[in-house]
N, C-alpha and C. Protein backbone atom coordinates (compact mmCIF):
# COMPACT_ATOMS: atom_id res chain seq x y z
N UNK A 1 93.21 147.95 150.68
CA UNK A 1 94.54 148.37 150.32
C UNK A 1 94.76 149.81 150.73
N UNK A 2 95.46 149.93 151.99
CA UNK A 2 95.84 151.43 152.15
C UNK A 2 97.06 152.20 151.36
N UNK A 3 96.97 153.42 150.78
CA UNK A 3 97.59 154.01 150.45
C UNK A 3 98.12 154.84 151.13
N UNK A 4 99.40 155.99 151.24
CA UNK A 4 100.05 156.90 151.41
C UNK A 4 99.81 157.97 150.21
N UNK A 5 98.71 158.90 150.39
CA UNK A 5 99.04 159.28 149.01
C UNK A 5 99.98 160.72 149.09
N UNK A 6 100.27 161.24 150.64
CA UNK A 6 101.24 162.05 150.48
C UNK A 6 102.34 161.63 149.77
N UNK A 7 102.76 160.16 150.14
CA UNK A 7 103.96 159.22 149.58
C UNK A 7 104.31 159.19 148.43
N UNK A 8 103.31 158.89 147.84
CA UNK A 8 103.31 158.26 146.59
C UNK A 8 103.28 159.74 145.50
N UNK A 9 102.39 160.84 145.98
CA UNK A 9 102.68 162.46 145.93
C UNK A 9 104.19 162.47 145.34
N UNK A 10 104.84 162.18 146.53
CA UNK A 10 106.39 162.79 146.48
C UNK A 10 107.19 162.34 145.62
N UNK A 11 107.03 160.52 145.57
CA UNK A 11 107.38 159.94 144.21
C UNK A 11 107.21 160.09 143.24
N UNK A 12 105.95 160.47 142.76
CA UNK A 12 105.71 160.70 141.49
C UNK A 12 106.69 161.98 141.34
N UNK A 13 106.67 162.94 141.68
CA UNK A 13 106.99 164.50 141.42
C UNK A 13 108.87 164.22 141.18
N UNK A 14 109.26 163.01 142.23
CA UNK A 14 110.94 163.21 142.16
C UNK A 14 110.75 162.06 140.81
N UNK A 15 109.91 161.43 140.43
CA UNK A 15 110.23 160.23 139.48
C UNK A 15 110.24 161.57 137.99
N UNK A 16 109.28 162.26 138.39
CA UNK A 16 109.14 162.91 136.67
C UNK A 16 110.12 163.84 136.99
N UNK A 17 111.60 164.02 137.75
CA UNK A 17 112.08 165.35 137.98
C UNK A 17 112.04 166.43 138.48
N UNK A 18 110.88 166.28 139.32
CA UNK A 18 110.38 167.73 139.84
C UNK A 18 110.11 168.73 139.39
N UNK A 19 109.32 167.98 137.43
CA UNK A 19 108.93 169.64 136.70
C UNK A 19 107.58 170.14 136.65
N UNK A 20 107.38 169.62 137.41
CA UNK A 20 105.60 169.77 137.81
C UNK A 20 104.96 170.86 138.17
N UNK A 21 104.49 171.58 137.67
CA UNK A 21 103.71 173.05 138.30
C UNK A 21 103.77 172.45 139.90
N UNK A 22 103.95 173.52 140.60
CA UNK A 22 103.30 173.76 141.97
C UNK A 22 104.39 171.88 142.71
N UNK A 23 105.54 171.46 141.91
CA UNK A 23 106.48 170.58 142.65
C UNK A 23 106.76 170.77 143.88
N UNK A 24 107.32 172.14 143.91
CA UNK A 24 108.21 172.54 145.19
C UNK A 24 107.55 172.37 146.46
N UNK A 25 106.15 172.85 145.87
CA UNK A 25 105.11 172.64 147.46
C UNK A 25 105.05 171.29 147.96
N UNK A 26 104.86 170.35 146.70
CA UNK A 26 105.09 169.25 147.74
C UNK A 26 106.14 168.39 148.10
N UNK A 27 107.46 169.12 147.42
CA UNK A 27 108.77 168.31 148.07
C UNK A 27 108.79 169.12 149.20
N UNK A 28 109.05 170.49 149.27
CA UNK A 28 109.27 170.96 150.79
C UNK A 28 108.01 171.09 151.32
N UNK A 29 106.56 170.92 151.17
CA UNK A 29 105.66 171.30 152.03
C UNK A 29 105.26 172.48 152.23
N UNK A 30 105.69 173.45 151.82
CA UNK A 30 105.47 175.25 151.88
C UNK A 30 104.58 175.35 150.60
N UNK A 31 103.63 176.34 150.87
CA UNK A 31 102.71 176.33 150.14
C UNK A 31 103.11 178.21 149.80
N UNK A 32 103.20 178.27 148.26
CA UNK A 32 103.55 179.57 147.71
C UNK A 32 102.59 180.70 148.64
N UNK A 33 103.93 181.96 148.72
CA UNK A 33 103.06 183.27 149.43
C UNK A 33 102.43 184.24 148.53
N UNK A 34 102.43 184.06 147.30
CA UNK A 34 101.33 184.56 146.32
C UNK A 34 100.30 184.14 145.96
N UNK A 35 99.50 183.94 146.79
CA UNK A 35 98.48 183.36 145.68
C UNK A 35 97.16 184.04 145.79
N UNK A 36 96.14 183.60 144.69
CA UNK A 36 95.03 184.25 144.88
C UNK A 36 94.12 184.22 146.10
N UNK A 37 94.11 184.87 146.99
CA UNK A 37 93.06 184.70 148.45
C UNK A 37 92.04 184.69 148.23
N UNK A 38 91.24 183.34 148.79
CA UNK A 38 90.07 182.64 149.03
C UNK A 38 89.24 182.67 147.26
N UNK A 39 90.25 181.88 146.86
CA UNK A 39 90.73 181.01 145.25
C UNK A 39 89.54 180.03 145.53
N UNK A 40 88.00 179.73 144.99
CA UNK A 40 87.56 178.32 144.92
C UNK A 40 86.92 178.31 143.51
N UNK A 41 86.77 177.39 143.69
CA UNK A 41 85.80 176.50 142.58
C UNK A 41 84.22 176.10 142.51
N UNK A 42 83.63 176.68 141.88
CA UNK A 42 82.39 175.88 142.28
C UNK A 42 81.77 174.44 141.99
N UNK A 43 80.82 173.94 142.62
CA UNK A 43 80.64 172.44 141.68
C UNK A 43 80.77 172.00 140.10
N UNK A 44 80.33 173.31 139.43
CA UNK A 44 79.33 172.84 137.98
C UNK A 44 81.26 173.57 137.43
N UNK A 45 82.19 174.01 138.29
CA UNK A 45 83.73 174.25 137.74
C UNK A 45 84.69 172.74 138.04
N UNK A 46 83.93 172.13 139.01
CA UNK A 46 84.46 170.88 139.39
C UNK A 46 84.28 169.88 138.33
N UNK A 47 82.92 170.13 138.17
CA UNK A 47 82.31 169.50 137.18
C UNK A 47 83.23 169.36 135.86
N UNK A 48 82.96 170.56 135.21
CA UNK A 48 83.97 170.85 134.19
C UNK A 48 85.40 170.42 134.06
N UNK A 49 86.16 170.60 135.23
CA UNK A 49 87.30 170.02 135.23
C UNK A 49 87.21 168.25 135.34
N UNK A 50 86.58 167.55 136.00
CA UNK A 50 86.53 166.48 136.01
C UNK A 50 86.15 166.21 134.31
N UNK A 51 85.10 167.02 133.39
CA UNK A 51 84.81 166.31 131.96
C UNK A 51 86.18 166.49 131.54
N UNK A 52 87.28 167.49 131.80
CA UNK A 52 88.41 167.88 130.89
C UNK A 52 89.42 166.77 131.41
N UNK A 53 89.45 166.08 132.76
CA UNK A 53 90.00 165.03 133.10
C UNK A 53 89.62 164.14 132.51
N UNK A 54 88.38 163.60 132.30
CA UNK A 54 87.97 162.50 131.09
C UNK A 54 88.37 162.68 129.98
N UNK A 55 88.48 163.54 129.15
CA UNK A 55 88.94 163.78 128.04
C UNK A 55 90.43 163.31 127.88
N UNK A 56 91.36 163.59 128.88
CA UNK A 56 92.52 163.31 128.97
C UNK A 56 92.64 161.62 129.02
N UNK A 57 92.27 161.16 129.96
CA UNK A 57 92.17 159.64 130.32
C UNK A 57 90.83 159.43 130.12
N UNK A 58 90.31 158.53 128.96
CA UNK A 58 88.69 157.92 129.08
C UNK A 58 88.70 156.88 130.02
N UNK A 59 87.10 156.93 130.18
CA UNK A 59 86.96 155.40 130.67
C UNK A 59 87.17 154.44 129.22
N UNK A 60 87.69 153.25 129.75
CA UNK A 60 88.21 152.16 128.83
C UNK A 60 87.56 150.93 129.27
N UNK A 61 88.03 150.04 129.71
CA UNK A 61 88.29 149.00 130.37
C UNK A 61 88.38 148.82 131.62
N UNK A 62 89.11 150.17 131.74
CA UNK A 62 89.39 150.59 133.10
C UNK A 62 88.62 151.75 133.30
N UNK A 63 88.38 152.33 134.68
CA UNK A 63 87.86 154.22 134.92
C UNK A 63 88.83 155.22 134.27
N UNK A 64 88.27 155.60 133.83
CA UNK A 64 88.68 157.35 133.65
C UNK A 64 89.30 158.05 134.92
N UNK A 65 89.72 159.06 134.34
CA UNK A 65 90.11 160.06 135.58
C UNK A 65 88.38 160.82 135.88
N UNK A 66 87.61 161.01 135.59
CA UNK A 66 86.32 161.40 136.16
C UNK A 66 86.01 160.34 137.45
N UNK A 67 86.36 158.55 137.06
CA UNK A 67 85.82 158.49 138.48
C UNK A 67 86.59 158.44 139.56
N UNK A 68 87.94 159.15 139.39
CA UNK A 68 88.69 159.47 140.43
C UNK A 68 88.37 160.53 141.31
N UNK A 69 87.40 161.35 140.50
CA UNK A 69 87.39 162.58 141.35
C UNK A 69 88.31 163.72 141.00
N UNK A 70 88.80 163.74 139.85
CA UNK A 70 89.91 164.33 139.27
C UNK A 70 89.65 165.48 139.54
N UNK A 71 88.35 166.65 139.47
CA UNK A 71 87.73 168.01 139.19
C UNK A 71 88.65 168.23 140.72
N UNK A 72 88.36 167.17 141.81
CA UNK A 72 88.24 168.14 143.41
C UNK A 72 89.87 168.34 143.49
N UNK A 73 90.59 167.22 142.94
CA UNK A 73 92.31 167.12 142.46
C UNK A 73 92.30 168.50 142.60
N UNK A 74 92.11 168.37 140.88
CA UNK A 74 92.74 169.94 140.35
C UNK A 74 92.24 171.10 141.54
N UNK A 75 91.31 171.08 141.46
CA UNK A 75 90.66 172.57 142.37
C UNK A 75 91.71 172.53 143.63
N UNK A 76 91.58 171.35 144.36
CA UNK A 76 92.70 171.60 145.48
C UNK A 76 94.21 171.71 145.52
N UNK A 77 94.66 170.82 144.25
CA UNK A 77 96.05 171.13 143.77
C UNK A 77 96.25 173.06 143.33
N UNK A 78 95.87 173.53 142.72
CA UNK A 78 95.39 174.96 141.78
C UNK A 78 95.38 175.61 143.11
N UNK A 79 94.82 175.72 144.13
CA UNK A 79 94.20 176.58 145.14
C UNK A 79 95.12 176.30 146.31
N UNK A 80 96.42 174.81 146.39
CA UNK A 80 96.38 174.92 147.45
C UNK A 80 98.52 175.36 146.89
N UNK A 81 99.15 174.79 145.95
CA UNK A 81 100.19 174.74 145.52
C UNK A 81 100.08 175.67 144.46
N UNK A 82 99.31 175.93 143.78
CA UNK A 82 100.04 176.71 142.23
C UNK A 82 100.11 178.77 143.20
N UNK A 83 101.42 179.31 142.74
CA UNK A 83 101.28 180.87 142.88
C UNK A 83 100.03 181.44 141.75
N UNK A 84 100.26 182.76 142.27
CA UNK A 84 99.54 183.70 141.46
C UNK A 84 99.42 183.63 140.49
N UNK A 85 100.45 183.33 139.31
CA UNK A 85 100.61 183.44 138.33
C UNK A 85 100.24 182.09 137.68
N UNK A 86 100.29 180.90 138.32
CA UNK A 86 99.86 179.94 137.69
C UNK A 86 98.56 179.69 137.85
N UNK A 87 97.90 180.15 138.76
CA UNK A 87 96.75 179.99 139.17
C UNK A 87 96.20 181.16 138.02
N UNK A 88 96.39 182.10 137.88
CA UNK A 88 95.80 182.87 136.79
C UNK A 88 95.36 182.31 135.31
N UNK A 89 96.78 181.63 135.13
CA UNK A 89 96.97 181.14 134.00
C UNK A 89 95.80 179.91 133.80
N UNK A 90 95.85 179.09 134.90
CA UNK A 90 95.05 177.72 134.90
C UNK A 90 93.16 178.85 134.96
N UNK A 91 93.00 179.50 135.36
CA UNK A 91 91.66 180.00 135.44
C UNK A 91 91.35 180.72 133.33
N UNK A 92 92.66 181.22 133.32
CA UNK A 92 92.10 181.84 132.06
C UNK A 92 91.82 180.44 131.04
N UNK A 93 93.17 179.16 130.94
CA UNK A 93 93.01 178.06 130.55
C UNK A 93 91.63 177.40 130.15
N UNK A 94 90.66 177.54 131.48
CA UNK A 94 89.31 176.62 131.68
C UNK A 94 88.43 177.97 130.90
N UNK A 95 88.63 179.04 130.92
CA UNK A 95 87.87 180.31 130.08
C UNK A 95 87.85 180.00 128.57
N UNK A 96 89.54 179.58 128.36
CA UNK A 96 89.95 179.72 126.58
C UNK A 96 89.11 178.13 126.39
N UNK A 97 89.26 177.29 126.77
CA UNK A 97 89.18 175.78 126.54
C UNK A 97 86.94 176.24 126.70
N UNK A 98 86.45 176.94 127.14
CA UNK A 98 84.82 176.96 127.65
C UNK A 98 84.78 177.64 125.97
N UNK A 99 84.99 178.88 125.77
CA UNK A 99 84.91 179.91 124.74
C UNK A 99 85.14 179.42 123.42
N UNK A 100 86.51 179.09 123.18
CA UNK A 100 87.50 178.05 121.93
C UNK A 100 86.30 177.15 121.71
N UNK A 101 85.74 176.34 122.70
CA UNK A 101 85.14 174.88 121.63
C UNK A 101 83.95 175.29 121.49
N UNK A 102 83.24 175.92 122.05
CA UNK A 102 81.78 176.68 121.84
C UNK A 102 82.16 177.54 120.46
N UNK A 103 83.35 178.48 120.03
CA UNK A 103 83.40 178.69 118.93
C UNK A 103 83.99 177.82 118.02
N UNK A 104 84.28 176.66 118.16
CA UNK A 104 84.86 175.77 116.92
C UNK A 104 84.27 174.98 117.13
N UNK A 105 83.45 173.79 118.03
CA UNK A 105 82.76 173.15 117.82
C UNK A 105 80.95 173.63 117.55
N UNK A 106 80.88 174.67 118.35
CA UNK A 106 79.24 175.42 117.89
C UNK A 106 78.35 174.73 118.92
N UNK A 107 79.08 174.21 119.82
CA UNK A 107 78.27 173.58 120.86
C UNK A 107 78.85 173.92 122.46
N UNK A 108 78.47 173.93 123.58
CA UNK A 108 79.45 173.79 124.80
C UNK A 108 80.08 172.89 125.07
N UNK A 109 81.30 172.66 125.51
CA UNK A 109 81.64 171.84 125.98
C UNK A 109 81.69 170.74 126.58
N UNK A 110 80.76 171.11 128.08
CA UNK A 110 79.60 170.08 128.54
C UNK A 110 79.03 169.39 127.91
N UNK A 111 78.45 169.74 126.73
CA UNK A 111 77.31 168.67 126.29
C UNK A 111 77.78 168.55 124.33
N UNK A 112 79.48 168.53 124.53
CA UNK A 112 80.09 167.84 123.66
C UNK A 112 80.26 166.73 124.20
N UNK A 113 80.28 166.15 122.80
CA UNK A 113 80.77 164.19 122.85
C UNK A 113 82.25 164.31 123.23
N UNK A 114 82.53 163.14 123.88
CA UNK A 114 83.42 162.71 124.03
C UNK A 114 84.95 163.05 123.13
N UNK A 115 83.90 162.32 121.79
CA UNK A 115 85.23 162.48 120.60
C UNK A 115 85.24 164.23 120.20
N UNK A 116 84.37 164.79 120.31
CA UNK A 116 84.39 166.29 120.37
C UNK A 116 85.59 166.62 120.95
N UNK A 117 85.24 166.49 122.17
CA UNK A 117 86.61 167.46 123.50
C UNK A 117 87.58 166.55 123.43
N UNK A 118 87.88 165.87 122.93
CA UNK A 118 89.37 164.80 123.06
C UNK A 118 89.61 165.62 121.73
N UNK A 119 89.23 165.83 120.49
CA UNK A 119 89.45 166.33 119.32
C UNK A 119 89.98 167.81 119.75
N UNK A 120 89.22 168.53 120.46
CA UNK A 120 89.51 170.05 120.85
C UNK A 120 90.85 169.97 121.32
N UNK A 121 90.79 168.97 122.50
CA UNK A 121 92.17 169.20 123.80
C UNK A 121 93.37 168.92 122.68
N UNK A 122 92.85 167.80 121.98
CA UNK A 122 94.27 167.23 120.99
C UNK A 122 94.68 168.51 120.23
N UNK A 123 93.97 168.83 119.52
CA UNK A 123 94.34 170.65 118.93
C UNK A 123 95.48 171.81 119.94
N UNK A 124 94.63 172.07 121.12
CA UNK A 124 95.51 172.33 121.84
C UNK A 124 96.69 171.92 122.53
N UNK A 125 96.53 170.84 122.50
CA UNK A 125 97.83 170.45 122.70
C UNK A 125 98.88 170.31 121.47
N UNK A 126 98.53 169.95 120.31
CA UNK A 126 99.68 169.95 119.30
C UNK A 126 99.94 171.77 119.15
N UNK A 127 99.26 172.86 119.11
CA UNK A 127 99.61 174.25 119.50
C UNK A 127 100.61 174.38 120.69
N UNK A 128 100.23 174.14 122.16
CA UNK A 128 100.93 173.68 123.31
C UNK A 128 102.48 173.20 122.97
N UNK A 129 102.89 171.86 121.96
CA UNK A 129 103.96 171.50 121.41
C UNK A 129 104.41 172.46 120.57
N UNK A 130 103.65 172.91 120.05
CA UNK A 130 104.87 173.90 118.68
C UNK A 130 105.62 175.20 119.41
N UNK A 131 106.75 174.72 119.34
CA UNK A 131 108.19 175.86 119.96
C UNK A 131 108.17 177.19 119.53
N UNK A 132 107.48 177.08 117.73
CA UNK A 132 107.60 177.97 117.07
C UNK A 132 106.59 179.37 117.60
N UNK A 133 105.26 178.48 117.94
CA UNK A 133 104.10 179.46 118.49
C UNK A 133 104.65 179.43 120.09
N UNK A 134 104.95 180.87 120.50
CA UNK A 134 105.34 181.00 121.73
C UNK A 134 103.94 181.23 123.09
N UNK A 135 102.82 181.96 122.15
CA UNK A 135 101.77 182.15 122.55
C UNK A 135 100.81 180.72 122.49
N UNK A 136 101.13 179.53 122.72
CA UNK A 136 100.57 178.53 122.03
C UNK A 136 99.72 178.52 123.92
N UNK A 137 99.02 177.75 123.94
CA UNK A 137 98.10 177.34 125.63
C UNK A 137 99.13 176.34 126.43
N UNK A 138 100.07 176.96 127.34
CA UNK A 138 100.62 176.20 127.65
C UNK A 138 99.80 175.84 129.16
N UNK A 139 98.66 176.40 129.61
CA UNK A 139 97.58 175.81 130.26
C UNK A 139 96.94 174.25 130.25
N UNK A 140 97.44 173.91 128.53
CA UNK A 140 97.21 172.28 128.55
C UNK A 140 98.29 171.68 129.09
N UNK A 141 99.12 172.24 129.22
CA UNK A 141 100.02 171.10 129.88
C UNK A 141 100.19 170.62 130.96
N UNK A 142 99.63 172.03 131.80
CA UNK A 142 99.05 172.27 133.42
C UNK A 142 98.51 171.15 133.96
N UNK A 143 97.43 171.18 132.67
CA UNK A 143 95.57 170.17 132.73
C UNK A 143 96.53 168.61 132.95
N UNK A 144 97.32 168.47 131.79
CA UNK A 144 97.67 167.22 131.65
C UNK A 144 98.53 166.89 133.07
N UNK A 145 99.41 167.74 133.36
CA UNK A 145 100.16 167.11 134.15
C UNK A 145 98.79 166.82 135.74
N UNK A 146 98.16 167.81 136.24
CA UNK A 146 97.48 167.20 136.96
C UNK A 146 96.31 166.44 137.21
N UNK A 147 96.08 166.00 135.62
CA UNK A 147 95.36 164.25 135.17
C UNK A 147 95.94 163.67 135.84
N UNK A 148 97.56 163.30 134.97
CA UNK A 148 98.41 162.06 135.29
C UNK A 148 98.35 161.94 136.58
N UNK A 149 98.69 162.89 137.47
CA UNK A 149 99.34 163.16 138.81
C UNK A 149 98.33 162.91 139.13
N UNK A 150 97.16 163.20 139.29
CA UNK A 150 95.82 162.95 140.33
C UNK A 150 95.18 161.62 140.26
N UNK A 151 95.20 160.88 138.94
CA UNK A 151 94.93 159.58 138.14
C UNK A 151 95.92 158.53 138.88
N UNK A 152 97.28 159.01 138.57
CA UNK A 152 97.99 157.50 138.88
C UNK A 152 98.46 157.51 140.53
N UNK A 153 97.87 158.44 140.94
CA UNK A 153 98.13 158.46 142.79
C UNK A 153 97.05 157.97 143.29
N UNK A 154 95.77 158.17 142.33
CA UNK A 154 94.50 157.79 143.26
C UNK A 154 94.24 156.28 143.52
N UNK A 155 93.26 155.78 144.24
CA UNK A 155 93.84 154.24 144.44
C UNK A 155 92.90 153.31 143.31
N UNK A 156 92.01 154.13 142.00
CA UNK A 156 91.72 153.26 140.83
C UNK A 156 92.69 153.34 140.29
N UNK A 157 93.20 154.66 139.69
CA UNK A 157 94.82 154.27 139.21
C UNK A 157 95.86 153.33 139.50
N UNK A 158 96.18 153.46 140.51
CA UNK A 158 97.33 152.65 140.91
C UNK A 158 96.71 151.25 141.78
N UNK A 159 95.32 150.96 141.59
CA UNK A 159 95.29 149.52 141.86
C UNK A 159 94.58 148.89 140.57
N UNK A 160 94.00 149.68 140.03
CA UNK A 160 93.44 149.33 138.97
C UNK A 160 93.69 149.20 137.05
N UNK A 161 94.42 150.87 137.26
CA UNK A 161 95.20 150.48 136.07
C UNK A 161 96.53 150.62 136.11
N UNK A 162 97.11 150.28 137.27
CA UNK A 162 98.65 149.87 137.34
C UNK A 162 98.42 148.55 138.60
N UNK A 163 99.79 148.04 138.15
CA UNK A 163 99.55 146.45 139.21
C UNK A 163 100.12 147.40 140.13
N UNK A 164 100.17 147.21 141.54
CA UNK A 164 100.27 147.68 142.91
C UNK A 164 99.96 146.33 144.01
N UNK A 165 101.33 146.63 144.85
CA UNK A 165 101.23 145.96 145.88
C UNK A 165 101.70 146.28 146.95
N UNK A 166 100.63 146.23 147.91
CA UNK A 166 100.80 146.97 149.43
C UNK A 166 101.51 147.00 150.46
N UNK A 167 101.97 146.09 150.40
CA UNK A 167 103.29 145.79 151.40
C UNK A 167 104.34 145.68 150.53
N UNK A 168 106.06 146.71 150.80
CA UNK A 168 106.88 146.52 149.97
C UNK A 168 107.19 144.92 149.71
N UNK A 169 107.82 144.40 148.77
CA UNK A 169 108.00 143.04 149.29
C UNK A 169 109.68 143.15 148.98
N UNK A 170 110.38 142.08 148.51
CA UNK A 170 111.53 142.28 148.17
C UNK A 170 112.14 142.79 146.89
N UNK A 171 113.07 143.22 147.06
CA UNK A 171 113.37 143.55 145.12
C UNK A 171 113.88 143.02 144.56
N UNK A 172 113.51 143.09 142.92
CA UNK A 172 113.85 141.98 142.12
C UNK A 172 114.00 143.05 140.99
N UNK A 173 115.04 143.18 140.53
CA UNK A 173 115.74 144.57 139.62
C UNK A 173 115.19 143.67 138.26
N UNK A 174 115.33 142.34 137.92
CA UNK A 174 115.52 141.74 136.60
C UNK A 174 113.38 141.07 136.81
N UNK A 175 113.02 141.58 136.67
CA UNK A 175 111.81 140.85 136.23
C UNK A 175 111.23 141.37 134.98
N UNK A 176 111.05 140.25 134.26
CA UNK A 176 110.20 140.06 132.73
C UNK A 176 109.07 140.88 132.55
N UNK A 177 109.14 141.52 131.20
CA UNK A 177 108.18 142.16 130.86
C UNK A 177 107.46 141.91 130.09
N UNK A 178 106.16 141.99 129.77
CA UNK A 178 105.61 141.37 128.49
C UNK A 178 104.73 142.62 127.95
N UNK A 179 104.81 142.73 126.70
CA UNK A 179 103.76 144.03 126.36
C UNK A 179 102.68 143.51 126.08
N UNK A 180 102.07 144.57 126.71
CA UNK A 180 100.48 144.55 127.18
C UNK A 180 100.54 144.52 128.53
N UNK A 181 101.54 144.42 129.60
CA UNK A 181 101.23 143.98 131.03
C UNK A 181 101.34 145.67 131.53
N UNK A 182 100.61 145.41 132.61
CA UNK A 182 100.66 147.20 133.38
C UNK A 182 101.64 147.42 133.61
N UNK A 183 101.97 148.83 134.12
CA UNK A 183 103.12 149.30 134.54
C UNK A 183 103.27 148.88 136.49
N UNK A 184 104.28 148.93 137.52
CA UNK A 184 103.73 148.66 138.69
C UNK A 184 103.51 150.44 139.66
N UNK A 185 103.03 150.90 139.87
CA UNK A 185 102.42 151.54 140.73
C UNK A 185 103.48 151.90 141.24
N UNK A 186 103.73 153.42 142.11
CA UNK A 186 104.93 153.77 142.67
C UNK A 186 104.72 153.48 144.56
């Protein structure tokens, strides 16, 4: 099953509105003139980001965003689309999220459980939601949006946990839904 994943890129970004950190780069293709020069990641940061991608999406039934490869996502999304300023933000993010659960859980991150760092991220993110805290980590929302985005473009996502089919076929505006059935793939 071949994919387009520039394609499917572009869809996603105009389907959610285009409010996506680092959108613009890939509706017009211009890649921001601020950014941090020669910005990388190392493995054991890849690493890390791929456990914070699991955390977001587990494996289930289906893969996780870990066996998508989610860590190399982010690092290349972050390094190749986000400016200065978001890219700052997303580096201090993976600092507060390393520091934060080592002081509230008493362990690292890494070699927290599962239900550990899903417990942490969930914290931050209900902070993240409150309007009231202006200083809240809006770095999780960063994380989340380029889960979804890296998850449902990759081809376990969208062949695996969304139905997808490779050749357009015809359209059919009225077809039945049943809950519990996947969503279809863009």
């Amino acid at each position: 099953m071949a994919m387009n994943r520039r394609d499917a890129l572009k869809n996603m970004v105009l389907m959610m509105g285009g409010t996506m950190v680092g959108a613009n780069v890939i509706l017009t293709g211009c890649a921001p003139e601020d950014r941090i020069e020669g910005l990388d990641f190392s493995d054991s940061e890849i690493a890390y980001m791929d456990e914070i991608g699991e955390a977001i999406i587990p494996t289930t039934d289906t893969p996780g965003a870990k066996a998508t490869g989610i860590g190399v996502f982010m690092a290349t999304m972050v390094r190749e689309t986000y400016n200065k300023e978001q890219q700052e933000t997303w580096i201090r993010g993976l600092n507060e999220i390393r520091d934060g659960f080592k002081k509230e859980m008493g362990n690292d991150f890494m070699s927290g459980t599962v239900e550990q760092r899903t417990e942490y991220l969930n914290s931050l993110n209900r902070k993240g939601r409150d309007i009231e805290n202006e200083d809240g980590p809006q770095y999780i929302n960063m994380m989340k949006d380029l889960t979804l985005l890296g998850y449902f473009t990759s081809e376990i996502g969208a062949t695996q946990q969304l139905r997808y089919v490779e050749t357009p076929g015809r359209y059919d505006g009225c077809t039945d839904y049943t809950v519990g059935d996947k969503v279809w793939a863009i």
